[in-house]
C-alpha atoms as a PDB file:
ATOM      1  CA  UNK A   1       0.000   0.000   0.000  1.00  0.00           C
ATOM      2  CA  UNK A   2       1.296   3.492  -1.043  1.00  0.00           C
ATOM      3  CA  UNK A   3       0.910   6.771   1.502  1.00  0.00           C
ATOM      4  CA  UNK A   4      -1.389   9.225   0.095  1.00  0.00           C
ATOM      5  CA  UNK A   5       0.638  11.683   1.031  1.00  0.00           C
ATOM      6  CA  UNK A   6       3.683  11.310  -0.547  1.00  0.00           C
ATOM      7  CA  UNK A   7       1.467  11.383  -4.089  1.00  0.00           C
ATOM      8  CA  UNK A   8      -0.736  14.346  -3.138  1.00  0.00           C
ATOM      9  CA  UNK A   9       2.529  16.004  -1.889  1.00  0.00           C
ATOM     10  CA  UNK A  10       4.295  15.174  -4.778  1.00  0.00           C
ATOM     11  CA  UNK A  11       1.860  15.890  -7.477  1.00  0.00           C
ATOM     12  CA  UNK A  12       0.577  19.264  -6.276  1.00  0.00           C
ATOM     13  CA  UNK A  13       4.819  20.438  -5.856  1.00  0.00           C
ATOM     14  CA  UNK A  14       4.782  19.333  -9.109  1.00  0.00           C
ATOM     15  CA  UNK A  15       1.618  21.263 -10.507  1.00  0.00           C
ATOM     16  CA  UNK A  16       3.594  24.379  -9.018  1.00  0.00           C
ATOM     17  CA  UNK A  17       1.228  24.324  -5.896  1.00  0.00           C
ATOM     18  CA  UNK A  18       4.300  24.512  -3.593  1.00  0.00           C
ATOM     19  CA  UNK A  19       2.305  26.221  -0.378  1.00  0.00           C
ATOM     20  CA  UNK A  20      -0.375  23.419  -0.186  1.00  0.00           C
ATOM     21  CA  UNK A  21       2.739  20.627  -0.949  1.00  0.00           C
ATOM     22  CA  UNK A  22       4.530  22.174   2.210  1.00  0.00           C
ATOM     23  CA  UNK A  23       1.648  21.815   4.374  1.00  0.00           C
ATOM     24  CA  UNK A  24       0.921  18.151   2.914  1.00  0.00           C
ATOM     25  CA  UNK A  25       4.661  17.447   3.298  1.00  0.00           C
ATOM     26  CA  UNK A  26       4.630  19.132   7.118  1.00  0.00           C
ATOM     27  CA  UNK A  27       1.311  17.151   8.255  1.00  0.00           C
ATOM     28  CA  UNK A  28       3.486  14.073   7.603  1.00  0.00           C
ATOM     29  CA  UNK A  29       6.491  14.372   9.204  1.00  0.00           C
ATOM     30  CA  UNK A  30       4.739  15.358  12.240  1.00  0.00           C
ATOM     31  CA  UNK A  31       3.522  11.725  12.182  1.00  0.00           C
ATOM     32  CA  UNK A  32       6.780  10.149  10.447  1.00  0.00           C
ATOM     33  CA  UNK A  33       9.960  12.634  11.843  1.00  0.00           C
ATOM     34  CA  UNK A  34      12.773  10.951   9.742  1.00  0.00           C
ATOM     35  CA  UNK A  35      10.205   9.704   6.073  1.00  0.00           C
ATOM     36  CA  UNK A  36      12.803  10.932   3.319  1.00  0.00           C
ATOM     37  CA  UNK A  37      10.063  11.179   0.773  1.00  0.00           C
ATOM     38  CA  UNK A  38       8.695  14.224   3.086  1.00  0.00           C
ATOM     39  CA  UNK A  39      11.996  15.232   3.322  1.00  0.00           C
ATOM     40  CA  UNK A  40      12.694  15.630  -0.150  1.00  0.00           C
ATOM     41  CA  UNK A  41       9.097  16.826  -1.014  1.00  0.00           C
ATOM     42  CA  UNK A  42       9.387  19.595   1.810  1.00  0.00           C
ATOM     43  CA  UNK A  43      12.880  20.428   0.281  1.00  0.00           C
ATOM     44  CA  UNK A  44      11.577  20.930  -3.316  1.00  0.00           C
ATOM     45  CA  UNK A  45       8.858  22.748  -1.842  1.00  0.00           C
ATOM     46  CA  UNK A  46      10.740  25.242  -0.355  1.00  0.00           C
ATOM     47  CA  UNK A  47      13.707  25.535  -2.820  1.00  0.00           C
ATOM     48  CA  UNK A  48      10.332  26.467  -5.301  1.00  0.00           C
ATOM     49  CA  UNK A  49       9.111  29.319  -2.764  1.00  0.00           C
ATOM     50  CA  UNK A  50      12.612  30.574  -2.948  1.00  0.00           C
ATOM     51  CA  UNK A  51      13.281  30.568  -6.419  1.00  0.00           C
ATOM     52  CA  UNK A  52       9.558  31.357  -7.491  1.00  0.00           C
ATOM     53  CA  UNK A  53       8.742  34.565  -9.302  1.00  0.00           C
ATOM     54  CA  UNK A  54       4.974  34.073  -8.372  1.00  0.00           C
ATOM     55  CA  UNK A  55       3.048  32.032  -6.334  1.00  0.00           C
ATOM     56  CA  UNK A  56      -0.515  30.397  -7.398  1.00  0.00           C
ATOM     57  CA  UNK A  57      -1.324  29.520  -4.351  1.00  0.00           C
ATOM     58  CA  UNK A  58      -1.678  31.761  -0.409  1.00  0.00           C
ATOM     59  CA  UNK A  59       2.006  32.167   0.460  1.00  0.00           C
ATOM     60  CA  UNK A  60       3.677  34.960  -1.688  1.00  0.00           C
ATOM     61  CA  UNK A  61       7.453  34.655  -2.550  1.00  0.00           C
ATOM     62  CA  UNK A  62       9.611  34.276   0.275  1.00  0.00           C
ATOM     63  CA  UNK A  63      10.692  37.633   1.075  1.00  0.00           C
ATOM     64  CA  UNK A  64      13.091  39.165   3.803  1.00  0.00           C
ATOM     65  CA  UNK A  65      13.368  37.626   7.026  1.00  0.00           C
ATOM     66  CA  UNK A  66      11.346  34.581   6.004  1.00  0.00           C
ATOM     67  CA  UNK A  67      14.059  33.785   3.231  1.00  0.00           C
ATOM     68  CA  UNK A  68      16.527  33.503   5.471  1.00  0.00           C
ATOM     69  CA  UNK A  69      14.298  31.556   7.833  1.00  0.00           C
ATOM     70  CA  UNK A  70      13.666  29.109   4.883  1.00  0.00           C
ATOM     71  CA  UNK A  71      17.257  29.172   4.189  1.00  0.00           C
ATOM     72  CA  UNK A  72      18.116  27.709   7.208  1.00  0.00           C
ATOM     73  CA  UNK A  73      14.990  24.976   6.997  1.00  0.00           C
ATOM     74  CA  UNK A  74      16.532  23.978   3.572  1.00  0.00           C
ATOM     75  CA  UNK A  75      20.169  23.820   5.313  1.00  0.00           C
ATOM     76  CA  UNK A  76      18.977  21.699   8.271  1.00  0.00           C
ATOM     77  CA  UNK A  77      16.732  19.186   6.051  1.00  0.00           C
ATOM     78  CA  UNK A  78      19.546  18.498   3.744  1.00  0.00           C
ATOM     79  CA  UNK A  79      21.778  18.034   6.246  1.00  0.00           C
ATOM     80  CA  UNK A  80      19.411  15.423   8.011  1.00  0.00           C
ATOM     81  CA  UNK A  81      18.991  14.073   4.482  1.00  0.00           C
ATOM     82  CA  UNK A  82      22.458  13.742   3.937  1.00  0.00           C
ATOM     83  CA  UNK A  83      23.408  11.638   7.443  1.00  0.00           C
ATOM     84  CA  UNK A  84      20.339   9.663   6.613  1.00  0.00           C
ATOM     85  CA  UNK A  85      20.817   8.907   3.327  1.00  0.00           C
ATOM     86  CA  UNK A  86      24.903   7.651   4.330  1.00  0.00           C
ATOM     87  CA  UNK A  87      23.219   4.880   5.847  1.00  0.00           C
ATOM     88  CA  UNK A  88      24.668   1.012   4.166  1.00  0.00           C
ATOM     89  CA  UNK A  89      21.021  -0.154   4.731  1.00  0.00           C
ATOM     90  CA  UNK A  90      20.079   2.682   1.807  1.00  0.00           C
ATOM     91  CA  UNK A  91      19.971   1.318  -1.535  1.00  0.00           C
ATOM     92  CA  UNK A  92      18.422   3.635  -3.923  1.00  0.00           C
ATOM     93  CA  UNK A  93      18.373   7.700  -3.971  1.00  0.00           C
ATOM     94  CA  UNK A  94      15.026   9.318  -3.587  1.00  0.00           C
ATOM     95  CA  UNK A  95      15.556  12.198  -6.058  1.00  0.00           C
ATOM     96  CA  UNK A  96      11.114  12.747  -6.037  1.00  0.00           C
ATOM     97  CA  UNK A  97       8.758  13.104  -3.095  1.00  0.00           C
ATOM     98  CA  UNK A  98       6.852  10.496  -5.132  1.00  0.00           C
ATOM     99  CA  UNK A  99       7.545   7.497  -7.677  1.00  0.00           C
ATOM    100  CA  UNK A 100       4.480   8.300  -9.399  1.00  0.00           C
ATOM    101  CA  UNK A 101       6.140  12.116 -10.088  1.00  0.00           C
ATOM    102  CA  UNK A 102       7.579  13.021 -13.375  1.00  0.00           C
ATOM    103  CA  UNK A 103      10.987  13.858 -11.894  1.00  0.00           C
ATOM    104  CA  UNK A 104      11.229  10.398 -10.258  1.00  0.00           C
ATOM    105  CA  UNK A 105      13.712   7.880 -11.490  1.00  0.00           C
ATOM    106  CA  UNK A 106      14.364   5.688  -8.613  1.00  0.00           C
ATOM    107  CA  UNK A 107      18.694   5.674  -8.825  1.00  0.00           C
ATOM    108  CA  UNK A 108      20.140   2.493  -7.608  1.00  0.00           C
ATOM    109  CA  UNK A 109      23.202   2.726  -5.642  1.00  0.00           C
ATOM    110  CA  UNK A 110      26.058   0.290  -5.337  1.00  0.00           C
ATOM    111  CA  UNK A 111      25.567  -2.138  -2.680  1.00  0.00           C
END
């Protein structure tokens, strides 16, 4: 069985709907702290609100103070990412919040 979350996530980051992905992405780490789907999804989320000329959804552009907030979100989830990630038990890179994404191709690493 698949979480409907990492889909929903996934698929509304990649419809350019990167406010409502956040949230989706947010909701499920509260319930799953380390899931490195949410992890990546959260990271493309937020790498989009950075780098976005417009939003199409509430949130505006990052702006200011909250850029540098997010800048320090992005630093501290990649880092996490990272240390998780170096794990032997990991054998392919999530490079998509979602395998049913566009961007997804599921990169197997040597084991």
């Amino acid at each position: 069985m698949m979480p409907v979350r990492h889909a929903l996530g996934g698929l509304l980051c990649e419809q350019g709907h990167f406010d409502e992905g956040e949230n989706v992405f947010r909701v499920d780490l509260k319930f799953h702290p380390k899931n490195p789907w949410a992890i990546v999804g959260l990271i493309e989320c937020l790498r989009n609100r950075l780098n976005a000329d417009h939003s199409c959804c509430k949130k505006s552009r990052a702006q200011g103070e909250e850029t540098e907030t997010l800048k320090q979100e992005l630093a501290e989830l990649d880092k996490m990412l990272k240390i998780q990630r170096a794990s032997k038990w990991v054998d392919f890179d999530i490079v998509a919040p979602c395998a049913c994404c566009r961007n997804s191709s599921v990169v197997e690493t040597d084991v």
